[in-house]
N, C-alpha and C. Protein backbone atom coordinates (compact mmCIF):
# COMPACT_ATOMS: atom_id res chain seq x y z
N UNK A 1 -45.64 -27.00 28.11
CA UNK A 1 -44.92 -25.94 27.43
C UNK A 1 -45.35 -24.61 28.04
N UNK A 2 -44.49 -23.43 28.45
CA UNK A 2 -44.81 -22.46 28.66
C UNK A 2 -44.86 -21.36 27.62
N UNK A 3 -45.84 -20.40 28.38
CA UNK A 3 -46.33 -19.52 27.10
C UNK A 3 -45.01 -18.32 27.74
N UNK A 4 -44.41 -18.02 26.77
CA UNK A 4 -43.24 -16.82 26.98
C UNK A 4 -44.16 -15.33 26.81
N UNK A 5 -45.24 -15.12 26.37
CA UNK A 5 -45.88 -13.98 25.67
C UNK A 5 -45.87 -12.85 27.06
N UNK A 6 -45.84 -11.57 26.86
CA UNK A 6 -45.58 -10.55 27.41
C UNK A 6 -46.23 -9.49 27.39
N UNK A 7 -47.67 -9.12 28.09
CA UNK A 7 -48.40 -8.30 27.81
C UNK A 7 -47.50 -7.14 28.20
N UNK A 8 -47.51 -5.95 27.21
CA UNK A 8 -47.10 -4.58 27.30
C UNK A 8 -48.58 -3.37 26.89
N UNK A 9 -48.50 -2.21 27.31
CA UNK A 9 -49.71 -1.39 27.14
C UNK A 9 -48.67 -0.91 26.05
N UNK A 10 -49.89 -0.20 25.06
CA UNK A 10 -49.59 0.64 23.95
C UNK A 10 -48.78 1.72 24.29
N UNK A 11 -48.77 2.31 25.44
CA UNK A 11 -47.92 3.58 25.76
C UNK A 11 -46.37 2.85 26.48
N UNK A 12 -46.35 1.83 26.64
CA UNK A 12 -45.28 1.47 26.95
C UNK A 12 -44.25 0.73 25.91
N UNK A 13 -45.11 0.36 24.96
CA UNK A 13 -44.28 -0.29 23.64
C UNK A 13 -43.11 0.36 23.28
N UNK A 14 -43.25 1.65 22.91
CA UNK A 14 -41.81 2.24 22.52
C UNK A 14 -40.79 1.89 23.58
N UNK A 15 -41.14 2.36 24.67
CA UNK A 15 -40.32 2.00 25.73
C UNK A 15 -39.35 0.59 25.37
N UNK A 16 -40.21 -0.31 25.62
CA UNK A 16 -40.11 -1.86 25.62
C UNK A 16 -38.53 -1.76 24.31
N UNK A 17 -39.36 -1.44 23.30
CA UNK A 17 -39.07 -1.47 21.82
C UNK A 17 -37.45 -0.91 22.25
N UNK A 18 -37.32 0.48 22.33
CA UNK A 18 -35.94 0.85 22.31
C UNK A 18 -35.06 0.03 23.43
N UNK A 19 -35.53 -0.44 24.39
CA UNK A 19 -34.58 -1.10 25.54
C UNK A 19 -33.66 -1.95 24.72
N UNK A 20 -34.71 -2.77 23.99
CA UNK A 20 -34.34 -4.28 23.19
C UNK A 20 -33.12 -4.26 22.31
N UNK A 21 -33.43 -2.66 21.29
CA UNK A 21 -32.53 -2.25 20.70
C UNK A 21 -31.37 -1.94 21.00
N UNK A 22 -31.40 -1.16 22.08
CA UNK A 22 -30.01 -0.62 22.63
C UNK A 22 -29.13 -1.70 23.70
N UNK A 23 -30.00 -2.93 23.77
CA UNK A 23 -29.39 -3.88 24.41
C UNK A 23 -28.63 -4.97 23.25
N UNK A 24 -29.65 -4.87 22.29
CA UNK A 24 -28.94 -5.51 20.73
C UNK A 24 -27.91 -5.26 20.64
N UNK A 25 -27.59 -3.41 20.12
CA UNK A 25 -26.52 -3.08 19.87
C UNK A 25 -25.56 -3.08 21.05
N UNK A 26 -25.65 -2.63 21.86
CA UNK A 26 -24.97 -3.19 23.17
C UNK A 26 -24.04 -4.52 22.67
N UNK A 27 -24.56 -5.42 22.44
CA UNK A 27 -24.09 -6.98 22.41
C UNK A 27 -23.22 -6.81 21.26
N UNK A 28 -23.61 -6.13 20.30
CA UNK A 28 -22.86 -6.17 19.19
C UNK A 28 -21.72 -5.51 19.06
N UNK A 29 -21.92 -4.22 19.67
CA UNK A 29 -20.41 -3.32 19.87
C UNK A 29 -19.26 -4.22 21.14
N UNK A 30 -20.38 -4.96 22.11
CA UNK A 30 -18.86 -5.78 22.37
C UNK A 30 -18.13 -6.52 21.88
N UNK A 31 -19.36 -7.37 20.95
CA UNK A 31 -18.79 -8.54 20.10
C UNK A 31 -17.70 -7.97 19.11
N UNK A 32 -18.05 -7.08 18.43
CA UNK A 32 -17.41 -6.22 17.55
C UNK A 32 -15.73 -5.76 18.17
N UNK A 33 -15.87 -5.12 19.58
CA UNK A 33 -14.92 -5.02 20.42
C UNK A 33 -13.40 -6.24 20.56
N UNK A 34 -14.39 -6.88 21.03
CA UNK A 34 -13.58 -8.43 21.49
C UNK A 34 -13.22 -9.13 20.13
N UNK A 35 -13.75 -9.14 19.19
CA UNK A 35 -13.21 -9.59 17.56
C UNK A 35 -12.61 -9.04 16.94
N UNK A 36 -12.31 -7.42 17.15
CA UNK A 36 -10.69 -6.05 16.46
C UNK A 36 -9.98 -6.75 17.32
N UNK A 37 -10.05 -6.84 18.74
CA UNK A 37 -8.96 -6.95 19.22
C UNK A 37 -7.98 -8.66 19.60
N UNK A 38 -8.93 -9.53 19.18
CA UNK A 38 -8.44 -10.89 18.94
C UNK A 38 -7.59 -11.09 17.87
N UNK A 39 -8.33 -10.36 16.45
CA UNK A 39 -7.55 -10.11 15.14
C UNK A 39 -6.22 -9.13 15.13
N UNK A 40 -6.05 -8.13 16.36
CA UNK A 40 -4.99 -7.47 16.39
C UNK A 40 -3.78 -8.52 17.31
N UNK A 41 -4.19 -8.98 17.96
CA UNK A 41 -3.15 -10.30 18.93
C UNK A 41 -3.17 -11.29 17.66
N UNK A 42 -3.87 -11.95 16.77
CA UNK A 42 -3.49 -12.90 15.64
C UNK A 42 -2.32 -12.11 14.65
N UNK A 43 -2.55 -11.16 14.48
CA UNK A 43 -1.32 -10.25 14.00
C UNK A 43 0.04 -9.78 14.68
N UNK A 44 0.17 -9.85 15.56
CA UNK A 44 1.07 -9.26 16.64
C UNK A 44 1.47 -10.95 16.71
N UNK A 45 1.06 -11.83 17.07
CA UNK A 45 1.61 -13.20 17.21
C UNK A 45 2.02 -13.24 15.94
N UNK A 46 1.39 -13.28 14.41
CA UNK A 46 2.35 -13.40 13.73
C UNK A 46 3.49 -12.95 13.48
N UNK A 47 3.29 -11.96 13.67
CA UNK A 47 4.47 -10.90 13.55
C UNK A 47 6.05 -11.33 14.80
N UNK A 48 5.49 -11.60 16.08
CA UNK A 48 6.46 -11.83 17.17
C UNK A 48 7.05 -13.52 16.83
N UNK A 49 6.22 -14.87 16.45
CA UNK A 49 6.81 -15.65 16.19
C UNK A 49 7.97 -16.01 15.07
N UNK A 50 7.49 -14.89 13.69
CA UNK A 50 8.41 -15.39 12.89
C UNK A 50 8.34 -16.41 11.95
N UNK A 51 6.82 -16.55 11.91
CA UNK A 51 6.22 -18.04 11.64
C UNK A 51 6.56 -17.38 9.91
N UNK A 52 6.32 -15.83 9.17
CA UNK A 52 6.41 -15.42 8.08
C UNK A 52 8.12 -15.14 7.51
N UNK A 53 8.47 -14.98 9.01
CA UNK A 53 10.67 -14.65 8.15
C UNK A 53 10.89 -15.37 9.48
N UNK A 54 11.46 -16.48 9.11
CA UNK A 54 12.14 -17.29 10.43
C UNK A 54 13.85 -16.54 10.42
N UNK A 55 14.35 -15.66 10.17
CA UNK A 55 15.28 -14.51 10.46
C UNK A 55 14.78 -13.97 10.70
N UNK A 56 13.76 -12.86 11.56
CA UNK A 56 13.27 -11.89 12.13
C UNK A 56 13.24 -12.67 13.50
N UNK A 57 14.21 -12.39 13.95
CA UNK A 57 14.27 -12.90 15.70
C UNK A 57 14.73 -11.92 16.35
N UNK A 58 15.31 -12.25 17.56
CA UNK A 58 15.71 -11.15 18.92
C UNK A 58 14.77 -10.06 19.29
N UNK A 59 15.43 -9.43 19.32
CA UNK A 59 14.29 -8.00 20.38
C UNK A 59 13.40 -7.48 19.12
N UNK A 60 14.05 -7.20 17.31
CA UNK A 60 12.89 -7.34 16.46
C UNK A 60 11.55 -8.00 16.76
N UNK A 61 11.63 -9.34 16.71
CA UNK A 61 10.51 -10.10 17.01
C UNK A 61 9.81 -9.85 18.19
N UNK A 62 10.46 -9.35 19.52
CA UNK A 62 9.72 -9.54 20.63
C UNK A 62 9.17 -8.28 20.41
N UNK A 63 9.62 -7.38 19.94
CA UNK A 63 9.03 -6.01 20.22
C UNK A 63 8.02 -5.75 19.57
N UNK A 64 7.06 -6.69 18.91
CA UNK A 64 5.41 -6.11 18.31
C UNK A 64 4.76 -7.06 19.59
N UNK A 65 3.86 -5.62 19.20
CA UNK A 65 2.58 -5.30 20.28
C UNK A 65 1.13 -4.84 19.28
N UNK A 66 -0.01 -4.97 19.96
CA UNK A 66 -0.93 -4.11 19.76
C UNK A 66 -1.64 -3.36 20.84
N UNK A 67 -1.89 -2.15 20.52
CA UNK A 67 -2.60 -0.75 21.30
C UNK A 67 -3.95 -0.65 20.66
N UNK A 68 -4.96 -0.85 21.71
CA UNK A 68 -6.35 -0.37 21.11
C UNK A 68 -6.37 1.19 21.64
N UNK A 69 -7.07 1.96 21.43
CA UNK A 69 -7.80 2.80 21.22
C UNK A 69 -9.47 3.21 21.00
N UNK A 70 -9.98 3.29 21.98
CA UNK A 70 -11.36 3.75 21.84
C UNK A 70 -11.59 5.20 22.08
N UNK A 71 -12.54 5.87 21.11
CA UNK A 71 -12.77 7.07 20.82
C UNK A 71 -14.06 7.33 20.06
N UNK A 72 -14.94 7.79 20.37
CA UNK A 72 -16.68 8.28 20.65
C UNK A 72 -16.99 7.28 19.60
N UNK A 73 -17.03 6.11 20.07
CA UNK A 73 -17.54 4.69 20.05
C UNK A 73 -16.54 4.35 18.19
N UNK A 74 -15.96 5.14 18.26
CA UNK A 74 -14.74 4.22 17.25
C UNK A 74 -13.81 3.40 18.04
N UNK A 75 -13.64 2.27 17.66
CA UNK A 75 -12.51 1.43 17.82
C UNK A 75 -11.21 1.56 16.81
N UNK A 76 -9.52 1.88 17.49
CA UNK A 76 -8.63 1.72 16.23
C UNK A 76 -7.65 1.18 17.28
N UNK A 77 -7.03 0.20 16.51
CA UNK A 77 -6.13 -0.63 16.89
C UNK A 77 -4.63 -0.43 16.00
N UNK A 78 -3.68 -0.11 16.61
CA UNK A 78 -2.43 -0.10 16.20
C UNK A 78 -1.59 -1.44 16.52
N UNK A 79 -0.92 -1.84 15.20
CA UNK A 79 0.41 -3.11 15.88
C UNK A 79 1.22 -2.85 15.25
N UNK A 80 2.21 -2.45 16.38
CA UNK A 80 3.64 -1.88 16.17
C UNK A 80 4.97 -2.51 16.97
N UNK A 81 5.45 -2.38 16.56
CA UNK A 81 7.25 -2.60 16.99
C UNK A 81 7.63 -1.39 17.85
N UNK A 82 7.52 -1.74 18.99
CA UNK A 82 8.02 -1.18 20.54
C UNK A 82 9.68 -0.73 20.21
N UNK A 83 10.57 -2.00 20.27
CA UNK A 83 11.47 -1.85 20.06
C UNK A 83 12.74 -1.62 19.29
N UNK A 84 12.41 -2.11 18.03
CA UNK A 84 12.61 -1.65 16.78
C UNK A 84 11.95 -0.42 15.84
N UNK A 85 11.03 0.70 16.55
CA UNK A 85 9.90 1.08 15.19
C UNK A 85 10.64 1.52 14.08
N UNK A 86 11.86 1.93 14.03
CA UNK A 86 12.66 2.23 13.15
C UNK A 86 12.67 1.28 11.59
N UNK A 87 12.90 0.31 12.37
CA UNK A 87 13.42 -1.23 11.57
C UNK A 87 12.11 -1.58 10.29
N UNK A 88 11.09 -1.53 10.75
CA UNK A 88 9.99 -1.69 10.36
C UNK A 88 10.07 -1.48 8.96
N UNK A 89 9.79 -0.51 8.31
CA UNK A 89 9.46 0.05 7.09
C UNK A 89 10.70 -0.27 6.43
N UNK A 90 12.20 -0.30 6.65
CA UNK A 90 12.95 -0.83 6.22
C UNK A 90 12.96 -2.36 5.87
N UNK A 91 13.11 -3.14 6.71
CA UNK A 91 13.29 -4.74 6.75
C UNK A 91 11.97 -4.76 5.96
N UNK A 92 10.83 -4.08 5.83
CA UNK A 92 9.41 -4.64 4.83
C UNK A 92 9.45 -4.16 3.23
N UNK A 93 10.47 -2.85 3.01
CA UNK A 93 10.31 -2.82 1.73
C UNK A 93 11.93 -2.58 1.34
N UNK A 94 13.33 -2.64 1.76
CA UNK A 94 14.31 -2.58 1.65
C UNK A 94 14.44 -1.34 1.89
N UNK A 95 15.67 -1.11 1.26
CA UNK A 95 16.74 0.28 1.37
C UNK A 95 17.99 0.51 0.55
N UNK A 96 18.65 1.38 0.31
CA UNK A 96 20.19 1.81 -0.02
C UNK A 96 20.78 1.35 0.62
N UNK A 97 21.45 0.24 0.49
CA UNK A 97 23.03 0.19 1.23
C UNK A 97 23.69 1.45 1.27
N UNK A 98 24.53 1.57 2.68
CA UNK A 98 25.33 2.74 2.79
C UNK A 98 26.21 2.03 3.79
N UNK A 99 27.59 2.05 3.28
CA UNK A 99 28.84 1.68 4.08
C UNK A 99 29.63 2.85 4.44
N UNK A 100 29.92 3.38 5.52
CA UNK A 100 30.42 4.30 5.94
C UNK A 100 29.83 5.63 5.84
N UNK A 101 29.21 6.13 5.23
CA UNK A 101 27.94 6.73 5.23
C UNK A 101 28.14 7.23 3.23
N UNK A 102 28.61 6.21 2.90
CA UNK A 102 28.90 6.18 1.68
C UNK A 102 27.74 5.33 0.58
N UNK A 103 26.47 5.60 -0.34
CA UNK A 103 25.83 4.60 -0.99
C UNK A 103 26.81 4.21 -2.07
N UNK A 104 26.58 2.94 -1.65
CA UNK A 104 26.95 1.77 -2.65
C UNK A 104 26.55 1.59 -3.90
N UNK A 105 25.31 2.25 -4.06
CA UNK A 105 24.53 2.09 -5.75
C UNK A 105 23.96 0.39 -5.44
N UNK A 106 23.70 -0.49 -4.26
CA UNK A 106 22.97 -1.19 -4.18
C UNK A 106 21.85 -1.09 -3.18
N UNK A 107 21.11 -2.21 -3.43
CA UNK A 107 19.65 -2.28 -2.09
C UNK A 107 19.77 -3.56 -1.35
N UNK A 108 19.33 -3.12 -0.35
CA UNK A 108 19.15 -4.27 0.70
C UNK A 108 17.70 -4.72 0.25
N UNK A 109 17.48 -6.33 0.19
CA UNK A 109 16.61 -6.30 -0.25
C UNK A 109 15.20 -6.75 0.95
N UNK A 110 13.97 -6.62 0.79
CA UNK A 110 12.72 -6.06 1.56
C UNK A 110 13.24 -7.56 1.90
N UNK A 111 12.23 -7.75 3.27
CA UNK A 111 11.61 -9.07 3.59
C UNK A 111 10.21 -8.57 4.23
N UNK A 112 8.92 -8.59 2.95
CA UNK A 112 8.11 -8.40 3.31
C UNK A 112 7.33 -9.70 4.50
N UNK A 113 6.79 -8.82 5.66
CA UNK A 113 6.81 -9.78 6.38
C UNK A 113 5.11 -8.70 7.46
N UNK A 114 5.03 -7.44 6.96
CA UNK A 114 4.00 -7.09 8.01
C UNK A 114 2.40 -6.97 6.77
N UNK A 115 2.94 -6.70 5.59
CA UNK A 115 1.57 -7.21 4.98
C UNK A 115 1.34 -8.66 5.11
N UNK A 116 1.89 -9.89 5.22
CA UNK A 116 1.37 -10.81 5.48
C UNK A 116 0.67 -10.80 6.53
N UNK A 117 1.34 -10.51 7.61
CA UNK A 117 0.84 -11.02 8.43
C UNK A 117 -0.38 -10.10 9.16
N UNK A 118 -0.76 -8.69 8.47
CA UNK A 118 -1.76 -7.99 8.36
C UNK A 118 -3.68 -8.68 7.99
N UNK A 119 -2.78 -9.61 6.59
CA UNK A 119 -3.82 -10.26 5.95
C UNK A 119 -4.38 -11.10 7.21
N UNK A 120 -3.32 -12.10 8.04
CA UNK A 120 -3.63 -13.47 8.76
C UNK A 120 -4.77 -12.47 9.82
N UNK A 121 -4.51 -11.63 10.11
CA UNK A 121 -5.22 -10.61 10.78
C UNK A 121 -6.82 -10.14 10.33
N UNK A 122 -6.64 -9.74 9.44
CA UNK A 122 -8.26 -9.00 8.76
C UNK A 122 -8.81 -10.89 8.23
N UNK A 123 -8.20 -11.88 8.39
CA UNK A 123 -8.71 -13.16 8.15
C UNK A 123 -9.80 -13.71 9.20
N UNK A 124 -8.39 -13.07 10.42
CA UNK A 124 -9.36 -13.48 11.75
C UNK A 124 -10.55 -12.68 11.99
N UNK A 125 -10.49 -11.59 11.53
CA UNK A 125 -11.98 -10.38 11.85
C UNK A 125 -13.12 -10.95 11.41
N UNK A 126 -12.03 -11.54 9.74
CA UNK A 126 -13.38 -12.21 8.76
C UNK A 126 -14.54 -13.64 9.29
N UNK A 127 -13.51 -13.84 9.88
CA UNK A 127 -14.28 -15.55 10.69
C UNK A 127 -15.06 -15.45 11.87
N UNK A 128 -14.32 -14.25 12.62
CA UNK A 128 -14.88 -14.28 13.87
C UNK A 128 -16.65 -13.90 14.12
């Protein structure tokens, strides 16, 4: 069996000491890194398959994406609809019908479909 032990001098300990640390956190802000942004693609796939409104197809569906963002060691991740962003907030919580640019006095009704698949998302952060 080998002995792993590591003589260090007393004036060099701190030294030693902070390397370890900042190599810790090091590991962790990537891990941290690489696990927002796995959970933002588990969301964006839900969102693009349809697996939550099997009617949310065509260029709707293809057009979510996610955008990271790094900024003085914050991570923020956006997933959005490229091609639709319009559509979004409508198709998730409804609207006024308007025929001719006339309201009807009815609603189109929501197909909530981006809080779900938000959750399948902060699920994956949770596991990873």
């Amino acid at each position: 069996m080998s002995d792993s032990r590591v003589s260090i001098s007393i004036d060099g300990f701190a030294d030693v000491l902070m390397q370890e640390v900042e190599h810790t956190a090091q590991q962790n802000i990537d891990a941290l890194r690489k696990n927002v942004r796995r959970a933002a693609r588990a969301t964006a796939d839900e969102l693009r398959n349809g697996a939550l409104t099997p009617a949310m197809t065509g260029k709707y569906a293809a057009g979510w994406s996610a955008t990271t963002e790094e900024v003085d060691g914050h991570i923020k991740v956006v997933v959005h609809n490229k091609k639709k962003p319009g559509l979004t907030h409508l198709l998730e919580k409804g609207h006024e019908k308007f025929i001719h640019g006339r309201d009807t006095g009815t609603r189109v009704r929501a197909y909530p479909h981006i809080e779900p698949a938000y959750a399948v998302g902060a699920e994956k952060l949770r596991s990873d």
